[in-house]
PDB file of N, CA and C in Angstrom:
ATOM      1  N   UNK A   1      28.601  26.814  10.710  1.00  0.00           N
ATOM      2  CA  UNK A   1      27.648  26.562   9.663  1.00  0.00           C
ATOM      3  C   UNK A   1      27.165  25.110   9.770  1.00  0.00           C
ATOM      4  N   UNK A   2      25.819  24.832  10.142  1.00  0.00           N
ATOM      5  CA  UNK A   2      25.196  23.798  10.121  1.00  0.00           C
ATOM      6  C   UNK A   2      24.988  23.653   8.615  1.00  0.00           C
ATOM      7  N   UNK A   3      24.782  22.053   8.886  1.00  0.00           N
ATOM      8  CA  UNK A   3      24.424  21.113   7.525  1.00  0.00           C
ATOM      9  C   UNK A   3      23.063  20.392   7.648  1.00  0.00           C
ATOM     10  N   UNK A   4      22.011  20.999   6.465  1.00  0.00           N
ATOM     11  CA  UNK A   4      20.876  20.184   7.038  1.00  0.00           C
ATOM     12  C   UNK A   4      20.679  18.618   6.476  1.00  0.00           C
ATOM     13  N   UNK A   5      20.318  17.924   6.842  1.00  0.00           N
ATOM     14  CA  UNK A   5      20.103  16.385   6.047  1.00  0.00           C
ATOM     15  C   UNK A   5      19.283  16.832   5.130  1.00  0.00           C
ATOM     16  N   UNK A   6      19.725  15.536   3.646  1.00  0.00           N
ATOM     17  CA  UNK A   6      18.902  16.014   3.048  1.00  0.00           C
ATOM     18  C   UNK A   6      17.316  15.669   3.105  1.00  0.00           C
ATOM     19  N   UNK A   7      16.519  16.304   2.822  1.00  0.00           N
ATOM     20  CA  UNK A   7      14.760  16.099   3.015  1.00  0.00           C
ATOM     21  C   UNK A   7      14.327  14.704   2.016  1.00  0.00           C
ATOM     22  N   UNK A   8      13.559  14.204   2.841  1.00  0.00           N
ATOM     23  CA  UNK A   8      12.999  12.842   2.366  1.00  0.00           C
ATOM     24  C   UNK A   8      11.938  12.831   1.892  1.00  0.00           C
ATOM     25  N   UNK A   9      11.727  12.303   0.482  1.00  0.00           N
ATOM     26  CA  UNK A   9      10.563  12.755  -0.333  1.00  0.00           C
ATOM     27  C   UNK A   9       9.028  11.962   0.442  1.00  0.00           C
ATOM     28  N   UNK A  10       8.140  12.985   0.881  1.00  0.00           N
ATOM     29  CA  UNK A  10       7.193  11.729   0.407  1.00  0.00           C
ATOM     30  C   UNK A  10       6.556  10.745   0.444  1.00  0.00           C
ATOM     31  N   UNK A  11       5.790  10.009   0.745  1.00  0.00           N
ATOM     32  CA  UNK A  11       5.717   8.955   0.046  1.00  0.00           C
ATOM     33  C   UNK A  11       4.572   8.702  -1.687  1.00  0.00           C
ATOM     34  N   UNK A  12       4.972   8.526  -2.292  1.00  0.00           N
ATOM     35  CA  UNK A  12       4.049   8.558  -3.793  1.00  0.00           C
ATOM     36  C   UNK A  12       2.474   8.147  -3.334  1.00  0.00           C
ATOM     37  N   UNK A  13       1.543   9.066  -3.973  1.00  0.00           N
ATOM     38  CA  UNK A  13      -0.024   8.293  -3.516  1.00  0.00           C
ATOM     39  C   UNK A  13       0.062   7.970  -4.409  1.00  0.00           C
ATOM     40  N   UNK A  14      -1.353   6.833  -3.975  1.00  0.00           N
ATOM     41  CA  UNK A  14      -1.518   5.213  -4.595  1.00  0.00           C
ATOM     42  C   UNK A  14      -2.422   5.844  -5.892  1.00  0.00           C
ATOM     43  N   UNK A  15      -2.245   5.239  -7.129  1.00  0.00           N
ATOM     44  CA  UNK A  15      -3.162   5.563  -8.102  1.00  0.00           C
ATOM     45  C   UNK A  15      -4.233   4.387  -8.162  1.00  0.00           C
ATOM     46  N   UNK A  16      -5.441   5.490  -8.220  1.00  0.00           N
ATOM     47  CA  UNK A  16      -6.640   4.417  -8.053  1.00  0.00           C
ATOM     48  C   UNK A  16      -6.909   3.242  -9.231  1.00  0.00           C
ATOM     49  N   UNK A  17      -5.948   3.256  -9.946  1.00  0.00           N
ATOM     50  CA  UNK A  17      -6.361   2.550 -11.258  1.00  0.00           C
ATOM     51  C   UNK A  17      -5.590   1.272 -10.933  1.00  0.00           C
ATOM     52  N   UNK A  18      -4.266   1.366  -9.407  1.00  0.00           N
ATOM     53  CA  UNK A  18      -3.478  -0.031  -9.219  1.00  0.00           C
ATOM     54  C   UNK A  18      -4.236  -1.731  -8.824  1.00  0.00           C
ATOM     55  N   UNK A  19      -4.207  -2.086  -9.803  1.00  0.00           N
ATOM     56  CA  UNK A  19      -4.896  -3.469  -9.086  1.00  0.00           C
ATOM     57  C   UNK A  19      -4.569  -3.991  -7.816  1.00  0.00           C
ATOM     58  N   UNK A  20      -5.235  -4.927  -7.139  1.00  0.00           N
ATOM     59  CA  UNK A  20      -4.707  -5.844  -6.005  1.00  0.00           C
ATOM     60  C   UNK A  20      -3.799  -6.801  -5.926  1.00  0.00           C
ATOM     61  N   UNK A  21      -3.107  -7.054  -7.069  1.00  0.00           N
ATOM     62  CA  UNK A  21      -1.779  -7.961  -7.058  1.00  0.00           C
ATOM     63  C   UNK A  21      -0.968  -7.150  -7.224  1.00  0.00           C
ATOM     64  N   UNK A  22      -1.273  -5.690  -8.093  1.00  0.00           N
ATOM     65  CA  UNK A  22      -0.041  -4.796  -8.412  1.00  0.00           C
ATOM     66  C   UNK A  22       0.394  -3.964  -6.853  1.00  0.00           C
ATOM     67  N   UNK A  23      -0.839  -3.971  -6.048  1.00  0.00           N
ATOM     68  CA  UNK A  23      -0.439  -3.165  -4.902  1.00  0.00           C
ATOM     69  C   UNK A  23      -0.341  -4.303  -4.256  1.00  0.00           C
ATOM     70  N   UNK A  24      -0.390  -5.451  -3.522  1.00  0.00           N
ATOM     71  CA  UNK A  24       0.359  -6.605  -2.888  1.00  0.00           C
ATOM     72  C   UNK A  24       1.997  -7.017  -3.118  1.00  0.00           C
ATOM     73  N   UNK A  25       2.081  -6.758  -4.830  1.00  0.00           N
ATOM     74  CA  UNK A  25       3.102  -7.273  -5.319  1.00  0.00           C
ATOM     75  C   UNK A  25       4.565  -5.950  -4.901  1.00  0.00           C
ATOM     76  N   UNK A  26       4.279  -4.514  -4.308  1.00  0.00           N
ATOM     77  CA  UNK A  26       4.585  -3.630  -4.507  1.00  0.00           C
ATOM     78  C   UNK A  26       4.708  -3.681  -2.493  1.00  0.00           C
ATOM     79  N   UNK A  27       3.914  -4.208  -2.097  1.00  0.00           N
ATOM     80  CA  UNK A  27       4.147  -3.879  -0.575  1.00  0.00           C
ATOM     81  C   UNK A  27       5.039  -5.287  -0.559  1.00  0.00           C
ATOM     82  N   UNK A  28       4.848  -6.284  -0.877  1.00  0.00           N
ATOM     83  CA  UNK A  28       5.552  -7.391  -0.367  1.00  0.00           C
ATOM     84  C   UNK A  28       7.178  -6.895  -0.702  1.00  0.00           C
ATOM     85  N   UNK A  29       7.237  -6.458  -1.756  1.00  0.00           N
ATOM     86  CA  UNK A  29       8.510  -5.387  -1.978  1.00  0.00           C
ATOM     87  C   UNK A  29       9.279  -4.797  -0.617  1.00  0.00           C
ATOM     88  N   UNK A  30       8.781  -3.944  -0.433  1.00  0.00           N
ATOM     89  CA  UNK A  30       8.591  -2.721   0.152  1.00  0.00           C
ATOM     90  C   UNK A  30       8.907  -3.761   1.672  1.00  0.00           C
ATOM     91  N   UNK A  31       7.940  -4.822   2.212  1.00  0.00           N
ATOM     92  CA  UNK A  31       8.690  -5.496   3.399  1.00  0.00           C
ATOM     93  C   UNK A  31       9.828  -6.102   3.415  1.00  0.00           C
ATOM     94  N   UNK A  32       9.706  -6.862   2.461  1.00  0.00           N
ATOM     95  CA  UNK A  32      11.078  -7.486   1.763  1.00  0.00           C
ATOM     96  C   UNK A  32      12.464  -6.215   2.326  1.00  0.00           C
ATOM     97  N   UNK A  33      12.302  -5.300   1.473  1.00  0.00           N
ATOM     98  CA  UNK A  33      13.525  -4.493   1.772  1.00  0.00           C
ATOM     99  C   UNK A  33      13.792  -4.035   2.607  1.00  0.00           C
ATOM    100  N   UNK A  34      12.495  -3.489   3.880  1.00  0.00           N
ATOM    101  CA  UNK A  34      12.783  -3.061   5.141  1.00  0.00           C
ATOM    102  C   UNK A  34      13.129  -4.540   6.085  1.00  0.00           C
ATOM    103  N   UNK A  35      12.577  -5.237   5.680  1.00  0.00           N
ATOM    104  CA  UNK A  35      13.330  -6.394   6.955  1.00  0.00           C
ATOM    105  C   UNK A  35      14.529  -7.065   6.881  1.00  0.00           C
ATOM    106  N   UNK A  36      14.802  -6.503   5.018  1.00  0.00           N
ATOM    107  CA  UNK A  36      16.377  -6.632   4.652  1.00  0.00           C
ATOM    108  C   UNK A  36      17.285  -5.911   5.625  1.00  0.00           C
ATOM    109  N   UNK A  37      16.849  -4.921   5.629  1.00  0.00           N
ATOM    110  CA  UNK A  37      17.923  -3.789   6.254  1.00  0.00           C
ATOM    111  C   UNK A  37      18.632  -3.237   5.121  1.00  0.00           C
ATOM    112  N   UNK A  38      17.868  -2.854   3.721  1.00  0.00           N
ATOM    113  CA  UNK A  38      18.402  -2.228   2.614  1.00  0.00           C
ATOM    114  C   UNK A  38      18.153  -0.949   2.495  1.00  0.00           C
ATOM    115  N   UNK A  39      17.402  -0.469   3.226  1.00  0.00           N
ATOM    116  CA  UNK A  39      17.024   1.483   3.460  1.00  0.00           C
ATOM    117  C   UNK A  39      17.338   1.606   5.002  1.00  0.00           C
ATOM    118  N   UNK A  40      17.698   3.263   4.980  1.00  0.00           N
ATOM    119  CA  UNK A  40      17.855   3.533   6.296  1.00  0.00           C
ATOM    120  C   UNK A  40      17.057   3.655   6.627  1.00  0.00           C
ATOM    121  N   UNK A  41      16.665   4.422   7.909  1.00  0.00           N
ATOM    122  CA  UNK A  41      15.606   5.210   8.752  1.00  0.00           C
ATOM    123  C   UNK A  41      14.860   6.218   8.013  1.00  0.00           C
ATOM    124  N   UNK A  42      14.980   7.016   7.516  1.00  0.00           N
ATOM    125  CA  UNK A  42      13.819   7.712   6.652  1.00  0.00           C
ATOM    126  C   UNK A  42      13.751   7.075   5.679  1.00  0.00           C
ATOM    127  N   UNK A  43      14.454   6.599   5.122  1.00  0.00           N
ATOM    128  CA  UNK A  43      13.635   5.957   3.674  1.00  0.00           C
ATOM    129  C   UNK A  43      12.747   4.705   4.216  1.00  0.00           C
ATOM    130  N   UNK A  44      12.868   4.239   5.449  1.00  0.00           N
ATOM    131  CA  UNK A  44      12.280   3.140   6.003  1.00  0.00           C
ATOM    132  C   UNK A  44      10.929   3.745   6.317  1.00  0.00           C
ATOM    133  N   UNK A  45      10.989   5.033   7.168  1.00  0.00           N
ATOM    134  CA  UNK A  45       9.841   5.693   7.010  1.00  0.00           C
ATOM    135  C   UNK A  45       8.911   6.131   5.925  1.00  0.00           C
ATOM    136  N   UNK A  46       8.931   6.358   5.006  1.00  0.00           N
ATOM    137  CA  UNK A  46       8.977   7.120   3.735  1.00  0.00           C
ATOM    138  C   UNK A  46       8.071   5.284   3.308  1.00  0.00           C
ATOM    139  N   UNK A  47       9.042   4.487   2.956  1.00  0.00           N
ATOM    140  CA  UNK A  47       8.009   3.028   2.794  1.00  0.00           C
ATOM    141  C   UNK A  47       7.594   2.661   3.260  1.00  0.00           C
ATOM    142  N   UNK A  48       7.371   2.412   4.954  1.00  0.00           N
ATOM    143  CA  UNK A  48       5.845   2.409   5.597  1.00  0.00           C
ATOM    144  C   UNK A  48       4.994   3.222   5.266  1.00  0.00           C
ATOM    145  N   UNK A  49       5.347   4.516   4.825  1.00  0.00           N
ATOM    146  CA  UNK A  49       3.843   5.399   5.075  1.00  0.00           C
ATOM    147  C   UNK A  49       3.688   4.515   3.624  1.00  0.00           C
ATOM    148  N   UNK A  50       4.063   4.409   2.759  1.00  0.00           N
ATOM    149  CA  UNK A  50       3.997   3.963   1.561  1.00  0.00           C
ATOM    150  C   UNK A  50       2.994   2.269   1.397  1.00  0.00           C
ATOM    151  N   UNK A  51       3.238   1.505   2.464  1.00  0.00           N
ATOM    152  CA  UNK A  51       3.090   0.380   2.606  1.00  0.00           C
ATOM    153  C   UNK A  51       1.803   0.731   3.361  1.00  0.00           C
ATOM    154  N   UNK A  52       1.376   1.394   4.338  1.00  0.00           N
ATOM    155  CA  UNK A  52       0.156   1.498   5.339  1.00  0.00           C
ATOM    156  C   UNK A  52      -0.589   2.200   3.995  1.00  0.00           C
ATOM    157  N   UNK A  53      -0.680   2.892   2.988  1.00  0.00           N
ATOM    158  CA  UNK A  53      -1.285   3.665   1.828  1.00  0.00           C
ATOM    159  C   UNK A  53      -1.629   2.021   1.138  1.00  0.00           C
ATOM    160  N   UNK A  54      -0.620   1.266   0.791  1.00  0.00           N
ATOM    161  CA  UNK A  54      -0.993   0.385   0.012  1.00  0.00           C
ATOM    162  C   UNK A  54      -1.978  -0.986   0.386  1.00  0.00           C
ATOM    163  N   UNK A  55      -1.729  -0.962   1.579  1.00  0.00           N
ATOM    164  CA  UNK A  55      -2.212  -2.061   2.933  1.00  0.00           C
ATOM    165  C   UNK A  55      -4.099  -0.752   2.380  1.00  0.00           C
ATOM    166  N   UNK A  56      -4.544   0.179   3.048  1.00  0.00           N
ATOM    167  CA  UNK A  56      -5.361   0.575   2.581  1.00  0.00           C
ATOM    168  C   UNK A  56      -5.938   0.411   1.280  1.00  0.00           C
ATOM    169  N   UNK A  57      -5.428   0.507   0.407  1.00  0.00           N
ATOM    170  CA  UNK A  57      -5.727   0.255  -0.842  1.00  0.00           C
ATOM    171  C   UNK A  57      -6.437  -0.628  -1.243  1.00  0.00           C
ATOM    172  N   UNK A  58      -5.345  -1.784  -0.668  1.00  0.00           N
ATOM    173  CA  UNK A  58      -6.527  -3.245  -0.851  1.00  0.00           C
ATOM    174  C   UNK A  58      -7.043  -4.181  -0.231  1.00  0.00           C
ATOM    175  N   UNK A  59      -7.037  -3.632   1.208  1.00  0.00           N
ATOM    176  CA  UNK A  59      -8.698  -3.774   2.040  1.00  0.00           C
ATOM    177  C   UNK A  59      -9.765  -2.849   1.004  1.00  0.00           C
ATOM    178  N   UNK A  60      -9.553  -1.614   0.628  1.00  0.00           N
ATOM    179  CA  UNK A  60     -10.799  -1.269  -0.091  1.00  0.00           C
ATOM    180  C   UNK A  60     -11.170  -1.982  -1.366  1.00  0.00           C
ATOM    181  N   UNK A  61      -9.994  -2.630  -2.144  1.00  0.00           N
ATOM    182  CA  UNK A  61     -10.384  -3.601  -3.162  1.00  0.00           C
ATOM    183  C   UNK A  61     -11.069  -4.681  -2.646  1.00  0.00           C
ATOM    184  N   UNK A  62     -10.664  -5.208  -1.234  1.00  0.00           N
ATOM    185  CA  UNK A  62     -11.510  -6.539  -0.788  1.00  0.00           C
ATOM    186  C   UNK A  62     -13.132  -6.264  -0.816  1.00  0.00           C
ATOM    187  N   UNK A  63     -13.379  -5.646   0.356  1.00  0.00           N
ATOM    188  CA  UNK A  63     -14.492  -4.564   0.514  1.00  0.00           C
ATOM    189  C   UNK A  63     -15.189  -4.739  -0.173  1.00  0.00           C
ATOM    190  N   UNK A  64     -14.774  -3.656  -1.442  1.00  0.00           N
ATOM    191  CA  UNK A  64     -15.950  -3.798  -2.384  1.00  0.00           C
ATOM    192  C   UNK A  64     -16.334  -5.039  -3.286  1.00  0.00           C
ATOM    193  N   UNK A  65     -14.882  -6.158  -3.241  1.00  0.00           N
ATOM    194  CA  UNK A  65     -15.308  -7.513  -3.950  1.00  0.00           C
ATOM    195  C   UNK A  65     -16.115  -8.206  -2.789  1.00  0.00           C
ATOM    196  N   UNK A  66     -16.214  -8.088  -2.235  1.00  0.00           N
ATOM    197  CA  UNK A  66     -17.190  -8.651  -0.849  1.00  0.00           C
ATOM    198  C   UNK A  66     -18.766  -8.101  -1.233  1.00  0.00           C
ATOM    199  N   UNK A  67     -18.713  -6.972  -1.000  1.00  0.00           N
ATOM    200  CA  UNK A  67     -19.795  -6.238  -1.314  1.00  0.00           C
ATOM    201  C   UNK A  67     -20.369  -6.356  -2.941  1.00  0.00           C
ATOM    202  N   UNK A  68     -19.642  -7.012  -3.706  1.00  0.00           N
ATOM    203  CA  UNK A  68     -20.472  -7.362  -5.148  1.00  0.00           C
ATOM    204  C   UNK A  68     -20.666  -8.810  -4.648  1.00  0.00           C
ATOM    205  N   UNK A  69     -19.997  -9.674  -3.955  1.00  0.00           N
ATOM    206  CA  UNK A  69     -20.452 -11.500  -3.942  1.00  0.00           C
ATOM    207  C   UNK A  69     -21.768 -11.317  -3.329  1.00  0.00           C
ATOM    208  N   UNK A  70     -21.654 -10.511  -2.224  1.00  0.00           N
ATOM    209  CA  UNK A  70     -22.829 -10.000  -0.915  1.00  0.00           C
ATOM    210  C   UNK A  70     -24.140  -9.833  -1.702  1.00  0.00           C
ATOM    211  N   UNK A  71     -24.012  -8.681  -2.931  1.00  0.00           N
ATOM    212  CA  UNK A  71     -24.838  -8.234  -3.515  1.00  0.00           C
ATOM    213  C   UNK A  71     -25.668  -9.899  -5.026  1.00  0.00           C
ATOM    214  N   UNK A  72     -24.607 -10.123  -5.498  1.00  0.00           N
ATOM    215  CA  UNK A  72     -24.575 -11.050  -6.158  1.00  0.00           C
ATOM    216  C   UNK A  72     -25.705 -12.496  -5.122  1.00  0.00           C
ATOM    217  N   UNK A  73     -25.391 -12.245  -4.652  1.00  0.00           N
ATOM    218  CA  UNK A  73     -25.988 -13.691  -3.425  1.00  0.00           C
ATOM    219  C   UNK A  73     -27.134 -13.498  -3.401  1.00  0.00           C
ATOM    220  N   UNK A  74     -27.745 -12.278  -2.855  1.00  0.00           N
ATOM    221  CA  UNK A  74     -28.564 -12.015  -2.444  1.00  0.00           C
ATOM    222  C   UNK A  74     -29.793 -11.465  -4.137  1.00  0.00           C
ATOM    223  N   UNK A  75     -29.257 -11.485  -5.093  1.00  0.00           N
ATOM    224  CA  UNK A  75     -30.099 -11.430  -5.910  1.00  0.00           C
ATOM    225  C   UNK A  75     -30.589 -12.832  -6.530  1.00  0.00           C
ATOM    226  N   UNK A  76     -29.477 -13.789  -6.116  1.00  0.00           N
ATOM    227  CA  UNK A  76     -29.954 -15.144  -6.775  1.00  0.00           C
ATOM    228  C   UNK A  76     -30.578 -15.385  -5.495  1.00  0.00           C
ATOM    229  N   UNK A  77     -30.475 -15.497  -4.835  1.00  0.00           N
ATOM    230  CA  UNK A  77     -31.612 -15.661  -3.605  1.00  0.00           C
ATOM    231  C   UNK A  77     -33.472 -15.300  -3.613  1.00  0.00           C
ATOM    232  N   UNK A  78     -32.993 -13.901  -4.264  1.00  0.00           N
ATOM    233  CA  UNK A  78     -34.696 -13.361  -4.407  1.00  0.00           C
ATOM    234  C   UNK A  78     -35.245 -13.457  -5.555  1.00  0.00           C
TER     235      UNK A  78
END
């Protein structure tokens, strides 16, 4: 009788309502503990996918604050 490991949840998606310090403040976490060596191997996995979700997140917060200065500029301009 085999024993299976147990299954690794997951990783939580990002809610669009998280600000850019709350998702910075949440990955710097998240490196913090993997370069600790405080999770194993799947849970290490499990917070990268978690961390590459959050790393996404807020490049798209930059983005679009780029894209309002961009927009902003260019109306005091004309």
């Amino acid at each position: 009788m085999s024993t299976k490991p147990p299954a690794v949840k997951p990783a939580a998606p990002i809610d669009a309502s998280m600000t850019f310090e709350q998702a910075q403040a949440e990955l710097e976490t998240l490196i913090t503990r993997i370069e600790g060596g405080q999770v194993g191997l799947e849970e290490s996995m499990v917070a990268y996918e978690r961390g590459v979700a959050l790393l996404k997140h807020c490049r798209g917060i930059l983005e679009k604050a780029e894209q309002t200065f961009t927009d902003l500029s260019e109306k005091v301009k004309g």
